[in-house]
N, C-alpha and C. Protein backbone atom coordinates (compact mmCIF):
# COMPACT_ATOMS: atom_id res chain seq x y z
N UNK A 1 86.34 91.67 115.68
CA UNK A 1 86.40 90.47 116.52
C UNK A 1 85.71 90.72 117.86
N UNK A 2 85.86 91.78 118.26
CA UNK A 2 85.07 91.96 119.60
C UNK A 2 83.97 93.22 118.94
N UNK A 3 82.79 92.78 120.20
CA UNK A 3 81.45 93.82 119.85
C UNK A 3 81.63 95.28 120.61
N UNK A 4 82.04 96.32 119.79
CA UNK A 4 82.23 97.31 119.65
C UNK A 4 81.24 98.06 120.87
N UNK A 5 80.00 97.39 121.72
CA UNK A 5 79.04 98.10 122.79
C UNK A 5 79.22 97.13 123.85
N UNK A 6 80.74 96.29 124.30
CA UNK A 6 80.78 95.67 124.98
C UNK A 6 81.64 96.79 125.90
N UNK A 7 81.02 96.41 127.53
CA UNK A 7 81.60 97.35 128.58
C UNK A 7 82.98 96.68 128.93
N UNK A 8 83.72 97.70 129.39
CA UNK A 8 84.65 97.02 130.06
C UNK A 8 84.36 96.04 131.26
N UNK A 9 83.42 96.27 132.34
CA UNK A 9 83.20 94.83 132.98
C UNK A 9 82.49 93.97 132.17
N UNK A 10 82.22 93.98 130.48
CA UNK A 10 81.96 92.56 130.58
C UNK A 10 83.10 91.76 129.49
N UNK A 11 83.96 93.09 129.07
CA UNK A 11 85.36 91.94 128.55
C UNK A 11 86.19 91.68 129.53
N UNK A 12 86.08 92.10 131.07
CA UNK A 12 86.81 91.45 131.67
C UNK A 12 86.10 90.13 132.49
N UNK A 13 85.16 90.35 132.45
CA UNK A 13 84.25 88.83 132.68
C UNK A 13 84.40 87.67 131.61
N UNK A 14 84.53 88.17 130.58
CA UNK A 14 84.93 86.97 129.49
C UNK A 14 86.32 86.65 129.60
N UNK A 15 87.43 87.37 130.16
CA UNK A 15 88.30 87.01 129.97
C UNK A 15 88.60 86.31 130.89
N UNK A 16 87.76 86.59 132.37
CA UNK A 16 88.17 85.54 133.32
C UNK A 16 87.31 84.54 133.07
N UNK A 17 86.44 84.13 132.28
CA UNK A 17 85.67 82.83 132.37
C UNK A 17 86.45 81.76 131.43
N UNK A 18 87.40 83.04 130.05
CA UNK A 18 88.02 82.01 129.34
C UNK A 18 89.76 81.63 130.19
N UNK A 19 89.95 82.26 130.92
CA UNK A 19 91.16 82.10 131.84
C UNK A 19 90.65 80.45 132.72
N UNK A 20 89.28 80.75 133.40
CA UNK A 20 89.00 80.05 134.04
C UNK A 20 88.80 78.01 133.39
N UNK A 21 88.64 78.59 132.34
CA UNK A 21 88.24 77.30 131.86
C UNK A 21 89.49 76.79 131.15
N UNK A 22 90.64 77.55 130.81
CA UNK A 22 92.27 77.20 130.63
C UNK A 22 92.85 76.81 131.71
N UNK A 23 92.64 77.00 132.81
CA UNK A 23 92.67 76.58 134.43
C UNK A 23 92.74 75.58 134.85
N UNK A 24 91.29 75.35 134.16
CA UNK A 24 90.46 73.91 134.52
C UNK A 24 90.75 72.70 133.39
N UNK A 25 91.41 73.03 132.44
CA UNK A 25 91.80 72.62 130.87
C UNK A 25 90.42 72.12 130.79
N UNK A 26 89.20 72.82 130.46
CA UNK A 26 87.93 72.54 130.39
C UNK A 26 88.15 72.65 128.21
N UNK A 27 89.10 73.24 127.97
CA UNK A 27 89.54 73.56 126.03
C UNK A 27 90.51 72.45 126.02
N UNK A 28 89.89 72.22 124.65
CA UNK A 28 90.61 71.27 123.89
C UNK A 28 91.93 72.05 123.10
N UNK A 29 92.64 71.51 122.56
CA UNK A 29 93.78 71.96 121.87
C UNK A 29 93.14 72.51 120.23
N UNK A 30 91.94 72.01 119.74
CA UNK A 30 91.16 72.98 118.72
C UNK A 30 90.88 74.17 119.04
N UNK A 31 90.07 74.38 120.31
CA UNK A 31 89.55 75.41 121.10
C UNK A 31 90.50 76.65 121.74
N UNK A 32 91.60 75.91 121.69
CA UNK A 32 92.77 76.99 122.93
C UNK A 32 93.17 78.15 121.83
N UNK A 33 93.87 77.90 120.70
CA UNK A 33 94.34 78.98 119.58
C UNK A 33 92.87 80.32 119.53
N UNK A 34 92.12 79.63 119.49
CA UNK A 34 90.80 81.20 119.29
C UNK A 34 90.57 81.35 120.48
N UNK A 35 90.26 80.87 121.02
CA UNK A 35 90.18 81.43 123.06
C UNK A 35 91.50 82.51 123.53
N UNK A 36 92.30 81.70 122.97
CA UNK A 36 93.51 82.67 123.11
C UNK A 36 93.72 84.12 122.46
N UNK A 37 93.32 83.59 121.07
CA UNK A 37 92.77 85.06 120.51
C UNK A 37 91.72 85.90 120.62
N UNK A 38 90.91 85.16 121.21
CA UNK A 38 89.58 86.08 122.26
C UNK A 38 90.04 87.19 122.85
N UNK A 39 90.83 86.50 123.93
CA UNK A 39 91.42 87.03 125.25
C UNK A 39 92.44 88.00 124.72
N UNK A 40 93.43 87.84 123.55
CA UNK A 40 93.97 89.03 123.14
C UNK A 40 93.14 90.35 122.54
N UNK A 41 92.55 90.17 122.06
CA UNK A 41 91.20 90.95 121.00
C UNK A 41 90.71 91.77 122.76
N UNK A 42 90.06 91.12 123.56
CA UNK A 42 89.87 91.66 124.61
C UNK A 42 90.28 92.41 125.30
N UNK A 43 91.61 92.30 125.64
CA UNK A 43 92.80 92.72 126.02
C UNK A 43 92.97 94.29 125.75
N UNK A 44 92.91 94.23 124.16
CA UNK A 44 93.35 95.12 123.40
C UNK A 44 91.76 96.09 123.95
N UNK A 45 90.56 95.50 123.93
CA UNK A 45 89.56 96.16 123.90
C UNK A 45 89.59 97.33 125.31
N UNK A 46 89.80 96.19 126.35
CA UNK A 46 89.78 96.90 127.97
C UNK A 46 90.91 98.28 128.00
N UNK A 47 92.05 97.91 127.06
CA UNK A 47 93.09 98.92 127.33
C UNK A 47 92.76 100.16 126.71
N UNK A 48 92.01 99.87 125.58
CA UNK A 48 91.64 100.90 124.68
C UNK A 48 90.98 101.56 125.24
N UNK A 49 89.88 101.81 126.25
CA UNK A 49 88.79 101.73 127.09
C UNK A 49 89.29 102.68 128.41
N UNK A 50 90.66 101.76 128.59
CA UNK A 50 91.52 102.41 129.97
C UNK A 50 92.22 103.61 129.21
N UNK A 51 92.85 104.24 128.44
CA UNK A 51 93.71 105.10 127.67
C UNK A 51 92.26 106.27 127.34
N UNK A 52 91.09 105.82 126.86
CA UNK A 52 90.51 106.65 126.44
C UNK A 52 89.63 107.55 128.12
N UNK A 53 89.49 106.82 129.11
CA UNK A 53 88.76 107.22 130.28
C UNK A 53 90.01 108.12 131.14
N UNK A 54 91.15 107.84 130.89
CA UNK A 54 92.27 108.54 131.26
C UNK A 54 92.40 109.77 130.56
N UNK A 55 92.09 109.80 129.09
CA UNK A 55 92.13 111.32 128.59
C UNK A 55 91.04 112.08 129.07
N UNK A 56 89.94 111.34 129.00
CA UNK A 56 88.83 112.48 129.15
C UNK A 56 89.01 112.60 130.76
N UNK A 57 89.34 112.05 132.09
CA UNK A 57 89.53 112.93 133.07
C UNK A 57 90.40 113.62 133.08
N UNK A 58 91.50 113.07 132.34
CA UNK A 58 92.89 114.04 132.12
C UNK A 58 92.30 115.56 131.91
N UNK A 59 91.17 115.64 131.31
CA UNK A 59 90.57 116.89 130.63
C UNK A 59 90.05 117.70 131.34
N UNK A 60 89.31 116.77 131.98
CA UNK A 60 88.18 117.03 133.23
C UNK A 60 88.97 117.72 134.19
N UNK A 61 89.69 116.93 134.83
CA UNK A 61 90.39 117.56 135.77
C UNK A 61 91.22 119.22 135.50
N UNK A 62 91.62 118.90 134.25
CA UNK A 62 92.48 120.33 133.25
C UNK A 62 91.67 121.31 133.67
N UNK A 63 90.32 121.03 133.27
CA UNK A 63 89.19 122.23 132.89
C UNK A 63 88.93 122.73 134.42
N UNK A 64 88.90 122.24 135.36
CA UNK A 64 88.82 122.54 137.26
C UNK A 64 89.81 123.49 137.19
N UNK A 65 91.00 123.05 137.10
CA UNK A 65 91.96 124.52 136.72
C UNK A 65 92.31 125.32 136.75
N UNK A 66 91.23 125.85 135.38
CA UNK A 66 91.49 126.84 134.90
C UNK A 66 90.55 128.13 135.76
């Protein structure tokens, strides 16, 4: 569901443009259920993103250390 070479600033740019336009009720009630699931799919993407940049300094920092 989400493109696997998307950066984290640009799923968080989609998520505020689809926030923004739920805001604005710029979505129809067809539109809101997959927008919504955008923004979860996204969600999931940025955190994944945050957990994985946390291990590898976790590492980084380890390896100074030693």
């Amino acid at each position: 569901m989400t493109n696997p070479k998307l950066t984290y600033k640009e799923a968080v740019g989609e998520i505020e443009d689809i926030l923004q336009q739920i805001e604005n009720e710029e979505l129809d009630v067809d539109e809101l259920s997959s927008k919504v699931k955008r923004v979860s799919a996204l969600i999931k993407t940025c955190k994944d993103k945050l957990h994985k940049t946390e291990v590898e300094v976790e590492k980084i920092l380890k390896s100074i250390d030693e």
